[in-house]
PDB file of N, CA and C in Angstrom:
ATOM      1  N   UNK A   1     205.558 -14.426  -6.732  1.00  0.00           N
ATOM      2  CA  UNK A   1     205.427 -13.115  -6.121  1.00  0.00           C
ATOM      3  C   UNK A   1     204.126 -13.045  -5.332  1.00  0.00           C
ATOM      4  N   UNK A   2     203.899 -11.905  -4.304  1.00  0.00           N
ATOM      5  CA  UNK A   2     203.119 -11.953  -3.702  1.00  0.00           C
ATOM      6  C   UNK A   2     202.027 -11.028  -3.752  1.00  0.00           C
ATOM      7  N   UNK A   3     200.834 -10.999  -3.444  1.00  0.00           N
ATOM      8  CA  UNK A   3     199.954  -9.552  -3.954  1.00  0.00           C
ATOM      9  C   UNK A   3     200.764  -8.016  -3.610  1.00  0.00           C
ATOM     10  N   UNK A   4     201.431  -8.143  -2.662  1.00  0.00           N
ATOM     11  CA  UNK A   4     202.076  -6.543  -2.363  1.00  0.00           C
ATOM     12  C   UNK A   4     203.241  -6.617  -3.343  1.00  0.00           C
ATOM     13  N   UNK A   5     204.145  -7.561  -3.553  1.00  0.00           N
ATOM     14  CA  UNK A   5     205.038  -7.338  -4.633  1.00  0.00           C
ATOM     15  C   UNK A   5     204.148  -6.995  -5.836  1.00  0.00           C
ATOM     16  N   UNK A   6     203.331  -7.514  -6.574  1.00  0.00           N
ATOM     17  CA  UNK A   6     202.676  -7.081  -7.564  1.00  0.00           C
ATOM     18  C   UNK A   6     201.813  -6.067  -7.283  1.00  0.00           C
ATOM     19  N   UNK A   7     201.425  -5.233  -6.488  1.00  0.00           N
ATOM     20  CA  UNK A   7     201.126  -3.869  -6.300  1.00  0.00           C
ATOM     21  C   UNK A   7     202.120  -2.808  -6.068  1.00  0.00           C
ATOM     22  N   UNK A   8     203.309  -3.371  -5.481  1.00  0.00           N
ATOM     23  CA  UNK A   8     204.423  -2.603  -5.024  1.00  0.00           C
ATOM     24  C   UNK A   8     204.850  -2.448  -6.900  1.00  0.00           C
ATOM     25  N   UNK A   9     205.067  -3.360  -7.616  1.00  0.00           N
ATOM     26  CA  UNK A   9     205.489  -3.510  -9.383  1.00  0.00           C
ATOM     27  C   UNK A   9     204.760  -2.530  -9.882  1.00  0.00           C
ATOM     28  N   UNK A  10     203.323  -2.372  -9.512  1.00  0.00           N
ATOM     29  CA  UNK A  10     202.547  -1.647 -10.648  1.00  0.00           C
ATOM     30  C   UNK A  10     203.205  -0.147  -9.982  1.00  0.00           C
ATOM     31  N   UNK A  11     203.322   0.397  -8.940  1.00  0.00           N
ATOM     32  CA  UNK A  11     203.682   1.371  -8.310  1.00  0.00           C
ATOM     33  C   UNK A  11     205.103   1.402  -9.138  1.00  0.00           C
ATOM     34  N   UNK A  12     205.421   0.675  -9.355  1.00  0.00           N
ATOM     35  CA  UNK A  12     207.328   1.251  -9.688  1.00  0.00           C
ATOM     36  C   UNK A  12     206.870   1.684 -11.081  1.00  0.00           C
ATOM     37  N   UNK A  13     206.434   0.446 -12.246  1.00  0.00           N
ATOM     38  CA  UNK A  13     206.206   0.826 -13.221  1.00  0.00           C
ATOM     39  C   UNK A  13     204.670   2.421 -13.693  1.00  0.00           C
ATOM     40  N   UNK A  14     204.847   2.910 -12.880  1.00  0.00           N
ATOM     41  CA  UNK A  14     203.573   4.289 -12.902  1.00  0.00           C
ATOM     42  C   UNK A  14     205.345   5.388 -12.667  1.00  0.00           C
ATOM     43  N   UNK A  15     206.088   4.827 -11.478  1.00  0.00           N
ATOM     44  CA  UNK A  15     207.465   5.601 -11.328  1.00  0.00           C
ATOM     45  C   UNK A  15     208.370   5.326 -12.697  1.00  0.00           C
ATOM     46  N   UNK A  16     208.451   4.416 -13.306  1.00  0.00           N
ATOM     47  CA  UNK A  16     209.391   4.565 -14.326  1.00  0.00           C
ATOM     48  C   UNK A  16     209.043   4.729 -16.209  1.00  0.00           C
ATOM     49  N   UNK A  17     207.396   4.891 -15.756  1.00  0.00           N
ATOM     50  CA  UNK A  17     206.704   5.208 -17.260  1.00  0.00           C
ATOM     51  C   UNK A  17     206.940   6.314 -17.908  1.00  0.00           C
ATOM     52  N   UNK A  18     206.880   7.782 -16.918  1.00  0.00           N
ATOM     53  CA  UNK A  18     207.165   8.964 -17.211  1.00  0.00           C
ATOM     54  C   UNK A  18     208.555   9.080 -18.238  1.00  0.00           C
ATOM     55  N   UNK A  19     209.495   8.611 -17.101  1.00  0.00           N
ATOM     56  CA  UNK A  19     210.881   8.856 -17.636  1.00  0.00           C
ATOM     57  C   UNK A  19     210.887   7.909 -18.962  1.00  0.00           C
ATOM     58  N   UNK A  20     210.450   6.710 -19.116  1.00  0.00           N
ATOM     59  CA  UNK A  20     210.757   6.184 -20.455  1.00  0.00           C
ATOM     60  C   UNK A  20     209.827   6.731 -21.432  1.00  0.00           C
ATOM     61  N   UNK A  21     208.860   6.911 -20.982  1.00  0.00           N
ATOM     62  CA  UNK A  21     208.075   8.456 -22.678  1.00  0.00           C
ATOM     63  C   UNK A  21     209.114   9.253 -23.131  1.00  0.00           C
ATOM     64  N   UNK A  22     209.743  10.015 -21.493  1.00  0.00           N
ATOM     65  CA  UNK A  22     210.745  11.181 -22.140  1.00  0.00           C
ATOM     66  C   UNK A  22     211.891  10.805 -22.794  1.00  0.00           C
ATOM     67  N   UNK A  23     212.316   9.684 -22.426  1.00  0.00           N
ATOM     68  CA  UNK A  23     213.975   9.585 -22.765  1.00  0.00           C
ATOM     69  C   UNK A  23     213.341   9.068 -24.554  1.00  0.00           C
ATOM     70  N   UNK A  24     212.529   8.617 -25.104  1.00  0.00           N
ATOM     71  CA  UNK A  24     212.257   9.005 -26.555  1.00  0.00           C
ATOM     72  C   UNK A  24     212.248  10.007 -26.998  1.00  0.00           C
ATOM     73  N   UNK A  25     212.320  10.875 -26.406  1.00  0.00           N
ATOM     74  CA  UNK A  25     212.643  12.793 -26.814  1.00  0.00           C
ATOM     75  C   UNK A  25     213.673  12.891 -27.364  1.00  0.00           C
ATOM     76  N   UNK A  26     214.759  11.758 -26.600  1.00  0.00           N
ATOM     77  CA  UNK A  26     216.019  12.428 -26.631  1.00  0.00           C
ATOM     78  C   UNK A  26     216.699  12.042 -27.636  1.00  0.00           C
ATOM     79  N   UNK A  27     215.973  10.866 -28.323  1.00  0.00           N
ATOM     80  CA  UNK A  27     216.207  10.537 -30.065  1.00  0.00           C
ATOM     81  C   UNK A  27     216.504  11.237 -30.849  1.00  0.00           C
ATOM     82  N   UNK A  28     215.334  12.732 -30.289  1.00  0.00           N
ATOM     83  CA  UNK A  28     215.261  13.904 -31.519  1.00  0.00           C
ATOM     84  C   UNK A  28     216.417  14.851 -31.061  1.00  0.00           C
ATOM     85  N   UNK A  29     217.236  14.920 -30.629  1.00  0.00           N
ATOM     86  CA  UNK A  29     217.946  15.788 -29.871  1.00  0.00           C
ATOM     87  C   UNK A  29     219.357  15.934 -31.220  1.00  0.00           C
ATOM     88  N   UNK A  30     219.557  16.953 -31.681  1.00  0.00           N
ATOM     89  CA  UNK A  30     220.027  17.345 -32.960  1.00  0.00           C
ATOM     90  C   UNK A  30     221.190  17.828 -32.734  1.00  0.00           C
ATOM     91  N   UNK A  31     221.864  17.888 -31.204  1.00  0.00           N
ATOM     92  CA  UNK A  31     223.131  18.155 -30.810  1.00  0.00           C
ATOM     93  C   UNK A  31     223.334  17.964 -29.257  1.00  0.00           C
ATOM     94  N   UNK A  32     224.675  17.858 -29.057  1.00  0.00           N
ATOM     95  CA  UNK A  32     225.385  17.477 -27.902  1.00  0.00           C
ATOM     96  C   UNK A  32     224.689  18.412 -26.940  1.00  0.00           C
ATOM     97  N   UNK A  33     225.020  19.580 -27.446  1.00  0.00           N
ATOM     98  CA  UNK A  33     224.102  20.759 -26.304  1.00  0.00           C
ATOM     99  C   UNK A  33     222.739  20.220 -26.367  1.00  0.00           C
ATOM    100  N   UNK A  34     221.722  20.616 -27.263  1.00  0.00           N
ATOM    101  CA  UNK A  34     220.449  19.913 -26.889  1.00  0.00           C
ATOM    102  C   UNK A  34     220.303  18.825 -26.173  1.00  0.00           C
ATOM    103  N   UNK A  35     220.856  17.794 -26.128  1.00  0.00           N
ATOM    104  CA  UNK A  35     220.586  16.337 -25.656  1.00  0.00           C
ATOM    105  C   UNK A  35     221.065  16.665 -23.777  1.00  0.00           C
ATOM    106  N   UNK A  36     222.295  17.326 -23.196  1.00  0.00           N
ATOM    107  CA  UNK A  36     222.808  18.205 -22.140  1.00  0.00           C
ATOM    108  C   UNK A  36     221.408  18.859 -21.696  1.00  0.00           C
ATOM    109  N   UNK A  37     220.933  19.449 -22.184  1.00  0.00           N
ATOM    110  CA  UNK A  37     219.518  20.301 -21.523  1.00  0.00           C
ATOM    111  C   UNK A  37     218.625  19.172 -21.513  1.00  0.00           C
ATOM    112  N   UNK A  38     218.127  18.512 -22.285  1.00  0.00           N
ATOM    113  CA  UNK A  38     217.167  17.443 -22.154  1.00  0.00           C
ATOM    114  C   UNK A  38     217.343  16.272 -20.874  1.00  0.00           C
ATOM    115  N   UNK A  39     218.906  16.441 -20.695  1.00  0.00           N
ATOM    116  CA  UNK A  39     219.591  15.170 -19.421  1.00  0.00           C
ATOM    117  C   UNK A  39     218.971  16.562 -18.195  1.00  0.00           C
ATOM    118  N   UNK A  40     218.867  17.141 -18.368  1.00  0.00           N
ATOM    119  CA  UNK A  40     218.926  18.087 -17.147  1.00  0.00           C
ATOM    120  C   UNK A  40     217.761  18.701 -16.914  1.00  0.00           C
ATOM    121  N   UNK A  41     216.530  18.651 -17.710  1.00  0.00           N
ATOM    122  CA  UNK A  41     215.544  18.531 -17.948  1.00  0.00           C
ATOM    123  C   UNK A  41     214.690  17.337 -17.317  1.00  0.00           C
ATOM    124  N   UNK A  42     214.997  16.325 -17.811  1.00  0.00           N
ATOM    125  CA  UNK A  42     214.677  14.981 -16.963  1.00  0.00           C
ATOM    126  C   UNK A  42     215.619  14.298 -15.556  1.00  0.00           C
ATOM    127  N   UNK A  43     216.504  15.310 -14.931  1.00  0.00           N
ATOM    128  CA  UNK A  43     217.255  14.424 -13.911  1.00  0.00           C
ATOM    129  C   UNK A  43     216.133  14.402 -12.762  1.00  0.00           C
ATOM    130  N   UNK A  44     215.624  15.004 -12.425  1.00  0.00           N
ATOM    131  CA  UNK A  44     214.907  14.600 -11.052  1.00  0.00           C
ATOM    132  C   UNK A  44     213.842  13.667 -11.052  1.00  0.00           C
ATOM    133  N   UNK A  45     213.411  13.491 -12.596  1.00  0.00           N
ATOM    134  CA  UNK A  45     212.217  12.426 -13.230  1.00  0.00           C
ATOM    135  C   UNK A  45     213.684  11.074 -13.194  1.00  0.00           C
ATOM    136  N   UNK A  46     214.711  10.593 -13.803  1.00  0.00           N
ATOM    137  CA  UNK A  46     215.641  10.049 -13.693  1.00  0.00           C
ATOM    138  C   UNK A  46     215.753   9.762 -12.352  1.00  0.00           C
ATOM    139  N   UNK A  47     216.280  10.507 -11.321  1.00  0.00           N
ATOM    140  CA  UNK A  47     216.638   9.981  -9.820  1.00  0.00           C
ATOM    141  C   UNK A  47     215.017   9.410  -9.284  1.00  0.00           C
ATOM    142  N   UNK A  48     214.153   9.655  -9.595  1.00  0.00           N
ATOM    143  CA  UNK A  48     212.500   9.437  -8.834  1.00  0.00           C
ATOM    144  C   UNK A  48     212.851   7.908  -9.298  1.00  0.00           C
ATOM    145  N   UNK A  49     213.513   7.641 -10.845  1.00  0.00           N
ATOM    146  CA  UNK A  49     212.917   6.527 -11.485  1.00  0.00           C
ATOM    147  C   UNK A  49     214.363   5.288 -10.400  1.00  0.00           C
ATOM    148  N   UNK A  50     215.694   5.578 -10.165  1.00  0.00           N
ATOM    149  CA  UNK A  50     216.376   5.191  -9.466  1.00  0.00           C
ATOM    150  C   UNK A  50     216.037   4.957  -7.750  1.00  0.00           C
ATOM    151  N   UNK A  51     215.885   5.640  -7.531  1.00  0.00           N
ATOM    152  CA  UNK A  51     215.099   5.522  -5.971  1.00  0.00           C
ATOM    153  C   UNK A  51     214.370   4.239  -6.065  1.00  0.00           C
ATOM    154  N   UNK A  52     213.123   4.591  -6.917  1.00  0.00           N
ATOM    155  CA  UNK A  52     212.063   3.761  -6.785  1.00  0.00           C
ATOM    156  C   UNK A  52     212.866   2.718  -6.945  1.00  0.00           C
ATOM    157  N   UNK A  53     213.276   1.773  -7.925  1.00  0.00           N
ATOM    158  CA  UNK A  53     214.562   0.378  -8.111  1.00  0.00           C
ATOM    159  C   UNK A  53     214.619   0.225  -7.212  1.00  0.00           C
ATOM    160  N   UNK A  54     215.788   0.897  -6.701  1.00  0.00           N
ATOM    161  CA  UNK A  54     216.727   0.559  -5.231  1.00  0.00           C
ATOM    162  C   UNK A  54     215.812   0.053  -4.291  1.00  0.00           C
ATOM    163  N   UNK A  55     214.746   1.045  -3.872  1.00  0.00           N
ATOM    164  CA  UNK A  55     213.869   0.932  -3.222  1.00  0.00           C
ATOM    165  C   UNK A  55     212.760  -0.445  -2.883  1.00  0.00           C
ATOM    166  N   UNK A  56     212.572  -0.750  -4.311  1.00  0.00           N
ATOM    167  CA  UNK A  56     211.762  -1.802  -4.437  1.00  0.00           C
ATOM    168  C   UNK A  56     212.481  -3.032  -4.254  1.00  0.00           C
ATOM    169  N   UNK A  57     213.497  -3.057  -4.432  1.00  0.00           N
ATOM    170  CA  UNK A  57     214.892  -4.073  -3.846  1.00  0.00           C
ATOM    171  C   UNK A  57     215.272  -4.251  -2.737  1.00  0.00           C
ATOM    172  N   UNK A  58     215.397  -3.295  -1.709  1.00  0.00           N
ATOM    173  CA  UNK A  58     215.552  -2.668  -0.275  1.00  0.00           C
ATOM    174  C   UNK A  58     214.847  -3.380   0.231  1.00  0.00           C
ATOM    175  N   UNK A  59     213.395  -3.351  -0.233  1.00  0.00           N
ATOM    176  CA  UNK A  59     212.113  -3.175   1.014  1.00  0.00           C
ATOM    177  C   UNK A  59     211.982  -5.011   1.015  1.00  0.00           C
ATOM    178  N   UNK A  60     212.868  -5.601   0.371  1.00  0.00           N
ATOM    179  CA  UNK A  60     212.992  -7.454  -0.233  1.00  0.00           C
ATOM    180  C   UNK A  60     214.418  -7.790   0.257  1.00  0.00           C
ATOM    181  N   UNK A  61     215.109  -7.759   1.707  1.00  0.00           N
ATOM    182  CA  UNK A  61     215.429  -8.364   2.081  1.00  0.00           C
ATOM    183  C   UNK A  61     216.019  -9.923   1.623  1.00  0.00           C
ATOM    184  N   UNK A  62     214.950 -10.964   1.632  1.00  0.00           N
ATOM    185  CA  UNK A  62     214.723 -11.832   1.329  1.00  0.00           C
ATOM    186  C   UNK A  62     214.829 -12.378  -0.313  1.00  0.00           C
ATOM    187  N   UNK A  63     215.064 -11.232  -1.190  1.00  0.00           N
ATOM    188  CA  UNK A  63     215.182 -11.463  -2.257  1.00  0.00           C
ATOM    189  C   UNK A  63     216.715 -11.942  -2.960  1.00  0.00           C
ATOM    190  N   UNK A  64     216.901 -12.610  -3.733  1.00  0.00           N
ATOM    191  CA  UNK A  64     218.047 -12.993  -4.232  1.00  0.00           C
ATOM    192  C   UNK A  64     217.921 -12.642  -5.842  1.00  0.00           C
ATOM    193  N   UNK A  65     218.941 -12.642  -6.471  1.00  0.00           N
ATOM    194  CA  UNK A  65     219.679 -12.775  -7.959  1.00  0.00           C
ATOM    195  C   UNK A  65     218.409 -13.004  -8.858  1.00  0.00           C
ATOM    196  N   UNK A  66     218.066 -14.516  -8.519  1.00  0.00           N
ATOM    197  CA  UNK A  66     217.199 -15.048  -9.343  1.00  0.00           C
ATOM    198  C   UNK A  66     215.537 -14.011  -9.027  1.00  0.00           C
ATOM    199  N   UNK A  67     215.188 -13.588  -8.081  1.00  0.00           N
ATOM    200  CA  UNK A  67     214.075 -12.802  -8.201  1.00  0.00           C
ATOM    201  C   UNK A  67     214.135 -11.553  -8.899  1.00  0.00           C
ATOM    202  N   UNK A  68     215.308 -10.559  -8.479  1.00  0.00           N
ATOM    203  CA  UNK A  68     215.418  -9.647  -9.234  1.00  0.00           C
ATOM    204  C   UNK A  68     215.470  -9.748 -10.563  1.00  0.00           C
ATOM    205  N   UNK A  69     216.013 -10.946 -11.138  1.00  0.00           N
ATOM    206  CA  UNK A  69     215.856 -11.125 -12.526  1.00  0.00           C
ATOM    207  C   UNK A  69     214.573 -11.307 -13.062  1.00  0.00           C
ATOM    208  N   UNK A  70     213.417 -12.132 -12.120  1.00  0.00           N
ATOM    209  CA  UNK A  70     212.250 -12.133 -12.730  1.00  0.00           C
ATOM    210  C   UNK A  70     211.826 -11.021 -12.300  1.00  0.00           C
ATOM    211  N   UNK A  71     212.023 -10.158 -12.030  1.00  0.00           N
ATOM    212  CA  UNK A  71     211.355  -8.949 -11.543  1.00  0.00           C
ATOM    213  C   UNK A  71     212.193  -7.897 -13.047  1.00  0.00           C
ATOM    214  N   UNK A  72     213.475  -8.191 -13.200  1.00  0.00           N
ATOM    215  CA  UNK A  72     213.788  -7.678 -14.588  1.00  0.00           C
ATOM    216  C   UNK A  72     213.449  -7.936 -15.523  1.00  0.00           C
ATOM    217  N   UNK A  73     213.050  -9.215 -15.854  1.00  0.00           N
ATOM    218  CA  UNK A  73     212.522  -9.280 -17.159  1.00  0.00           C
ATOM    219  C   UNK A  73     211.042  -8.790 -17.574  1.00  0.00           C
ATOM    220  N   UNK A  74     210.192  -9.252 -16.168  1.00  0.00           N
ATOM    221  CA  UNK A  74     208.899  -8.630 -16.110  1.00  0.00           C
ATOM    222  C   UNK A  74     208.594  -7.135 -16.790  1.00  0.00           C
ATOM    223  N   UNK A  75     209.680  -6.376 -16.065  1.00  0.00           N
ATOM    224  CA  UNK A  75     209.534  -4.829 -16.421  1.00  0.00           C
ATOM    225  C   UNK A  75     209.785  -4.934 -17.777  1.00  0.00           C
ATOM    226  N   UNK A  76     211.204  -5.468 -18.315  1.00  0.00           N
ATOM    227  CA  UNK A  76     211.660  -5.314 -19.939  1.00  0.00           C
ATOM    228  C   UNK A  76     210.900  -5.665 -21.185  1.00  0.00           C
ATOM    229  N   UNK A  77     209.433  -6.859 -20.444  1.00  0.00           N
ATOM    230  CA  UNK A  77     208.387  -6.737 -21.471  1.00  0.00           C
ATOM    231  C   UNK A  77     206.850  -6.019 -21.260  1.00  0.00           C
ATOM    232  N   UNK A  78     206.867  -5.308 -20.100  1.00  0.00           N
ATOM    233  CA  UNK A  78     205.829  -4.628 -19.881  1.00  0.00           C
ATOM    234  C   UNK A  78     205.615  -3.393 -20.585  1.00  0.00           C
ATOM    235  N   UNK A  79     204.052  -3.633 -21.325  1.00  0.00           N
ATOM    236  CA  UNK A  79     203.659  -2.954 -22.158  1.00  0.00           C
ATOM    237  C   UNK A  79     203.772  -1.645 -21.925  1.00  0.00           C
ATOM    238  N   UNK A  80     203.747  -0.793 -20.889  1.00  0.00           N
ATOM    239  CA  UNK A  80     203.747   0.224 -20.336  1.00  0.00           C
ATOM    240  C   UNK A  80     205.244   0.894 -20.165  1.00  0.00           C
ATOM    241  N   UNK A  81     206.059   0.231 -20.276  1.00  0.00           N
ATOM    242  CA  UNK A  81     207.184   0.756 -20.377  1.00  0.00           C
ATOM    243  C   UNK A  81     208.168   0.417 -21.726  1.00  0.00           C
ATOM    244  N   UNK A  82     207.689  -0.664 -22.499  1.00  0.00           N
ATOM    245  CA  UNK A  82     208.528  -1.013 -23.908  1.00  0.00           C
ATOM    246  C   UNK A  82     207.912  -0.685 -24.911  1.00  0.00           C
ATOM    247  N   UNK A  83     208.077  -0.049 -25.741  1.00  0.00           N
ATOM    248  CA  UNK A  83     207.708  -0.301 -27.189  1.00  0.00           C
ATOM    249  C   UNK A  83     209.322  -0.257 -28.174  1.00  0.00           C
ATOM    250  N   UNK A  84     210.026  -0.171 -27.998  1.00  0.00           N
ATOM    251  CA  UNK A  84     211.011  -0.646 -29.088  1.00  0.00           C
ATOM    252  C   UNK A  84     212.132  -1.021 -28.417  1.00  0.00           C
ATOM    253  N   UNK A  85     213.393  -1.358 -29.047  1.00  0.00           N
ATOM    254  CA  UNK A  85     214.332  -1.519 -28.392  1.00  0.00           C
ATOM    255  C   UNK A  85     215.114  -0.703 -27.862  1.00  0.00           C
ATOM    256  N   UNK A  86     215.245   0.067 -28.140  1.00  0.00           N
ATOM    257  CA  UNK A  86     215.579   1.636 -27.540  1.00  0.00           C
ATOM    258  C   UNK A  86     214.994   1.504 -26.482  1.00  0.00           C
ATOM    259  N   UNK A  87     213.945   1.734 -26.156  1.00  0.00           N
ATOM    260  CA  UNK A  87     213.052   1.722 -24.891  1.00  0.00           C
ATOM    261  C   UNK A  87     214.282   0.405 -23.794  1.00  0.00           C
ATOM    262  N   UNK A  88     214.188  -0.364 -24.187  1.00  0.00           N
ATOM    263  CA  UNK A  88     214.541  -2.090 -23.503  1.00  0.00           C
ATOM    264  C   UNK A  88     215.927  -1.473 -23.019  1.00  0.00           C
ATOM    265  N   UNK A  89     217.364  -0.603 -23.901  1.00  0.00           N
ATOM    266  CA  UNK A  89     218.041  -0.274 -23.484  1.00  0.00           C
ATOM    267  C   UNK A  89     218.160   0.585 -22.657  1.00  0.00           C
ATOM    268  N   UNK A  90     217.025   1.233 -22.669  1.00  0.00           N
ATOM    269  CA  UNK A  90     217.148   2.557 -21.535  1.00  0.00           C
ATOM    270  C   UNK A  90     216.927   1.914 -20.089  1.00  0.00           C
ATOM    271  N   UNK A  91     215.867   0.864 -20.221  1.00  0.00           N
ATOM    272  CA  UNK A  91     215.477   0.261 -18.593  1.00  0.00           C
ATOM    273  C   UNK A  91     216.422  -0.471 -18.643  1.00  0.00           C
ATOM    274  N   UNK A  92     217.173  -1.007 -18.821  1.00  0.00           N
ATOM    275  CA  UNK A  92     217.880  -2.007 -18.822  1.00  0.00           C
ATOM    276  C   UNK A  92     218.935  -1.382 -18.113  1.00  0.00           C
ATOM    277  N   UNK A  93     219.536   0.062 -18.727  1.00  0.00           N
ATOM    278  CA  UNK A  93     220.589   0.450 -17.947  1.00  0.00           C
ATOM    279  C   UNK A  93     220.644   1.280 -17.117  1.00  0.00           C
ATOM    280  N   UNK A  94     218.972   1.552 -16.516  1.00  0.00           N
ATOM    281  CA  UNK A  94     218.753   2.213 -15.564  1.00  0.00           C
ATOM    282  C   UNK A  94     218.871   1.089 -14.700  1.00  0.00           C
ATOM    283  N   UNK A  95     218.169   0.460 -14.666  1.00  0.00           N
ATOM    284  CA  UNK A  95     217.950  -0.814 -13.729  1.00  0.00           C
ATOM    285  C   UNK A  95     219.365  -1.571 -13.183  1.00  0.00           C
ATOM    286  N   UNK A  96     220.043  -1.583 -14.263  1.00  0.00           N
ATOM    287  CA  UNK A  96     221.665  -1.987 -13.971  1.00  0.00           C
ATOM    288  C   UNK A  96     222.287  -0.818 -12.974  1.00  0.00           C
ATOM    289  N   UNK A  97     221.934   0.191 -13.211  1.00  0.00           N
ATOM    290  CA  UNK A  97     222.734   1.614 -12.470  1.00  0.00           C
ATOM    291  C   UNK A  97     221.737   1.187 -10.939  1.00  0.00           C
ATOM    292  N   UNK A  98     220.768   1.454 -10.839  1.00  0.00           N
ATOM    293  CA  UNK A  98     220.226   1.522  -9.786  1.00  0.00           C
ATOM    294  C   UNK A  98     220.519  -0.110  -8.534  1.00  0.00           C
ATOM    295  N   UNK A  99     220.459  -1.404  -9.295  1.00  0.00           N
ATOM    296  CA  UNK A  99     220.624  -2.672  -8.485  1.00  0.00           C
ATOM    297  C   UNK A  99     222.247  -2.433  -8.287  1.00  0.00           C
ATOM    298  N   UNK A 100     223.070  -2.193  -9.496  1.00  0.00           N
ATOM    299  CA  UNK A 100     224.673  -2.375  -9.374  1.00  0.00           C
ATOM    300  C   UNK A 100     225.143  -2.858  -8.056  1.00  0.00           C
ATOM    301  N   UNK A 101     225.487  -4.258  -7.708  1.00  0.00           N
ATOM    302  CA  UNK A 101     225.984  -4.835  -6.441  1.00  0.00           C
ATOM    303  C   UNK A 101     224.930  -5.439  -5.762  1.00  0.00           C
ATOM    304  N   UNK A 102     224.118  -5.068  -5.864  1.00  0.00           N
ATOM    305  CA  UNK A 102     222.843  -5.581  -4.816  1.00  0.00           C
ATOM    306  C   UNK A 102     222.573  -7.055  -5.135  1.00  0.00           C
ATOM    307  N   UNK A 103     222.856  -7.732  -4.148  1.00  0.00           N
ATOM    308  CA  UNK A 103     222.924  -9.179  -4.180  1.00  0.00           C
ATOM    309  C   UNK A 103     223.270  -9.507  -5.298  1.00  0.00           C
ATOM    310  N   UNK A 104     224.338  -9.118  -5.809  1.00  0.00           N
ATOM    311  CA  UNK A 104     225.664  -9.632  -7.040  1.00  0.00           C
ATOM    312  C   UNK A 104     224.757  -9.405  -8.128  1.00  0.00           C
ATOM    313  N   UNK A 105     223.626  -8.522  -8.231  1.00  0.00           N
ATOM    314  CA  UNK A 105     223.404  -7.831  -9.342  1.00  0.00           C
ATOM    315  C   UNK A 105     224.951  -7.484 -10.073  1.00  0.00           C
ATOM    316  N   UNK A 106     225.012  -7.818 -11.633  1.00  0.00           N
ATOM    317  CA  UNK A 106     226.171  -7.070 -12.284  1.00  0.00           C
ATOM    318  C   UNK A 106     225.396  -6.744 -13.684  1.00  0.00           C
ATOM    319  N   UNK A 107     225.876  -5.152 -14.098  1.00  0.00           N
ATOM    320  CA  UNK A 107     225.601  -5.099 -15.419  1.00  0.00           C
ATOM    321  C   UNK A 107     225.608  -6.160 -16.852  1.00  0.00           C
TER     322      UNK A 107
END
């Protein structure tokens, strides 16, 4: 990677830190309705965190399969966005929603 990819990274992960604090909220969420307000609560923190993905994928042309993957795994152990596995599933299937197709990205 190159110094702007790894500044462009720290920029995504500052975009997708927020939303993974919150979506541990939603652990505590004690019913279908509660957990509904909490999704709706965090959607525009959610789409900021999708954009940014896409985005950071977009602006890489030049990128293939195998980069996005090191660019996935990077995020899935960065301290700033993991602490349990819960956490790992949430980026994981944001990240899947947001690449879906993009240079044969598949869930």
């Amino acid at each position: 990677m190159m110094e702007d990819d790894v500044m462009e990274i720290e920029q995504l992960i500052a975009t997708l830190a927020p939303l993974m604090s919150m979506e541990r909220e939603a652990e505590n969420c004690q019913s279908n309705e509660e957990y509904r307000a909490f999704r709706r609560r965090v959607e525009d923190i959610n789409q900021d965190a999708l954009d940014g993905l896409r985005q950071f994928i977009d602006d890489r042309p030049d990128w293939g399969h195998t980069d996005m993957q090191s660019v996935y795994y990077f995020l899935t152990k960065h301290p700033d966005l993991i602490y349990s596995r819960t956490d790992q599933g949430v980026l994981t299937a944001l990240i899947n929603e947001a690449w879906r197709g993009k240079r044969g990205w598949k869930a």
